[in-house]
Protein backbone atom coordinates (compact mmCIF):
# COMPACT_ATOMS: atom_id res chain seq x y z
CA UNK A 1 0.52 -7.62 -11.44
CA UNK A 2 -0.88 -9.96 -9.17
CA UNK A 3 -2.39 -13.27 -10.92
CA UNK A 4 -6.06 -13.58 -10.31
CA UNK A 5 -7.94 -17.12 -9.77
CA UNK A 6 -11.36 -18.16 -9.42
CA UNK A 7 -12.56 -21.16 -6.83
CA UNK A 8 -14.72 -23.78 -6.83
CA UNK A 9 -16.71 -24.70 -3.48
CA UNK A 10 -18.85 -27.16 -4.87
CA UNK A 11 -22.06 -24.70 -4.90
CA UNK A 12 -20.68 -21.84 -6.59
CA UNK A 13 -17.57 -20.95 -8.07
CA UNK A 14 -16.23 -18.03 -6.49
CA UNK A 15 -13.11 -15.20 -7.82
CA UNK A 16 -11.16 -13.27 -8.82
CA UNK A 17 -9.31 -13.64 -6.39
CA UNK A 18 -5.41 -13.10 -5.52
CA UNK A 19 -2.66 -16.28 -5.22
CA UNK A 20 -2.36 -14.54 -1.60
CA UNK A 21 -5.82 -15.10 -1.04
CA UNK A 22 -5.69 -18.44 -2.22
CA UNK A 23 -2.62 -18.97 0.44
CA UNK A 24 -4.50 -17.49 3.09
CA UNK A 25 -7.74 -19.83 2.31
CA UNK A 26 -6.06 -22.79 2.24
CA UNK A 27 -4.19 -21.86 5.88
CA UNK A 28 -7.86 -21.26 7.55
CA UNK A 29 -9.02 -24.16 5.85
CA UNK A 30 -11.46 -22.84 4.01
CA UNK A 31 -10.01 -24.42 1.05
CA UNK A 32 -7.88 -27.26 0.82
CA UNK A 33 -5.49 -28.55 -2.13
CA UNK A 34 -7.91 -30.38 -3.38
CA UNK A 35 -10.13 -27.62 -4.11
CA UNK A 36 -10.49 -26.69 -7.68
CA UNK A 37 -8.85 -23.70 -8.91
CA UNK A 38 -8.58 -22.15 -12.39
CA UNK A 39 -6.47 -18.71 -12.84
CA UNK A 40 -8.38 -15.77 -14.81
CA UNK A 41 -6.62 -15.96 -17.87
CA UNK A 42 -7.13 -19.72 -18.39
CA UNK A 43 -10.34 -21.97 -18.61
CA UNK A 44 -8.51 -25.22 -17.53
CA UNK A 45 -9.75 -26.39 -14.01
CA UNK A 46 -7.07 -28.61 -11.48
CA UNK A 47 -6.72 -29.08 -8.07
CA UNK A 48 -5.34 -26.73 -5.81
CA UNK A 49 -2.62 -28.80 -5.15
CA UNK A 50 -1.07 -28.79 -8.79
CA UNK A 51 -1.06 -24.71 -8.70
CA UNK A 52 2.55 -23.24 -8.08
CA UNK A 53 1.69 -20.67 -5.90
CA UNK A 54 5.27 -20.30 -4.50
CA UNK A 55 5.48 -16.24 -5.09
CA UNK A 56 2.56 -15.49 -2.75
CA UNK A 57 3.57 -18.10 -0.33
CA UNK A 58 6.92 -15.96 -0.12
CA UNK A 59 4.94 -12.91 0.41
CA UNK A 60 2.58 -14.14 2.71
CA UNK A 61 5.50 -15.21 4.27
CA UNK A 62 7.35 -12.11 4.08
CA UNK A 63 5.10 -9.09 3.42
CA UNK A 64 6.70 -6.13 2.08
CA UNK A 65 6.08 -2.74 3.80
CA UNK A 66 3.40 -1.84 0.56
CA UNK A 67 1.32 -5.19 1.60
CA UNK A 68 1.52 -4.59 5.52
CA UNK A 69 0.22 -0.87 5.01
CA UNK A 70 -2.48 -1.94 2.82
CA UNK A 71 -3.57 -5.32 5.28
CA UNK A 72 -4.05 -2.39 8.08
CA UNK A 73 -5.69 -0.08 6.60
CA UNK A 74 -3.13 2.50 7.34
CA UNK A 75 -2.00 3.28 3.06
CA UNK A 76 -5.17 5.23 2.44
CA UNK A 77 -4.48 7.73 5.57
CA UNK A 78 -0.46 7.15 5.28
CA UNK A 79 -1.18 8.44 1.30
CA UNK A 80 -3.74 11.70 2.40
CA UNK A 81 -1.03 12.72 5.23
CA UNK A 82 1.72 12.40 2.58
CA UNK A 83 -0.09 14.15 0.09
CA UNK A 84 -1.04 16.71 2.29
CA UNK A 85 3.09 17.42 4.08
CA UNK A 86 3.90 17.57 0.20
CA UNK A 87 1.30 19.99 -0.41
CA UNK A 88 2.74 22.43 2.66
CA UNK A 89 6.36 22.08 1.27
CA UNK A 90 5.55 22.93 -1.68
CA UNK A 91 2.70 25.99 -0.32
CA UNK A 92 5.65 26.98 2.27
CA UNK A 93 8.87 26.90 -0.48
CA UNK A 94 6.60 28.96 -2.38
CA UNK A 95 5.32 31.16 0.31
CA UNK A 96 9.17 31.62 1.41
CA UNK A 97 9.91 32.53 -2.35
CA UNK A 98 7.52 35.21 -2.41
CA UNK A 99 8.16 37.03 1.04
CA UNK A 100 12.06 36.49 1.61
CA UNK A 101 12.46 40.06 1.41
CA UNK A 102 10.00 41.13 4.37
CA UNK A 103 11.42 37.77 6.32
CA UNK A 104 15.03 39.00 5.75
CA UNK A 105 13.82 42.59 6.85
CA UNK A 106 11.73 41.30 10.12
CA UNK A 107 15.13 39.47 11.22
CA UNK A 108 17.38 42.22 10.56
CA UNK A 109 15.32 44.00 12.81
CA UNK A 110 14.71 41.34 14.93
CA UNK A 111 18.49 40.91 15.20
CA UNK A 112 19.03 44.59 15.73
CA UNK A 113 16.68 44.89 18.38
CA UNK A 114 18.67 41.58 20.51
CA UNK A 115 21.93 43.80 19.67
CA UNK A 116 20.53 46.96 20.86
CA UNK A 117 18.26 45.43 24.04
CA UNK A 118 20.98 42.21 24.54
């Protein structure tokens, strides 16, 4: 699980918020390491600066396919469309299981008619 940290801007203090977000903040400027920072489970305030926030530097770094799918936009469509081929296997498997006998006789008689009309 992600670790969760509030910010203080000098007027309000201002979280949860992710490490990532705290990466991506600091690299518009809109914090700097000298911005206060505490993380959610803790009470102890400190400068950005003295926060090791290696991990999400990596990933901001290096998104994995998960993160890039979810900065787009694209998981919650990407999810429905998955859902929904999933949903047709398992409707069509099904379907196939119930009628193999008529599709078995429509090809043999498909298959006579080519042989008879070739």
């Amino acid at each position: 699980m992600a670790r969760q940290f509030y910010y203080d801007t000098g007027s309000e203090k201002i979280g949860p918020v992710s490490g990532a977000d705290l990466v991506r903040l600091r690299a518009t400027g809109e914090i700097n390491d000298e911005t206060w920072v505490r993380r959610a489970d803790n009470n102890t305030w400190r400068p950005l600066h003295t926060v090791n926030l290696s991990q999400e530097e990596e990933e901001e770094r290096n998104p994995g396919l998960f993160t890039i799918l979810k900065r787009s936009g694209l998981l919650g469509p990407l999810l429905i469309f998955l859902l929904g081929l999933v949903l047709f296997i398992v409707f069509a498997v099904g379907a196939i299981k119930l009628f193999w006998p008529v599709l078995l006789v429509i090809f043999f008689i498909w298959l006579l008619n080519k042989a008879l009309n070739g």
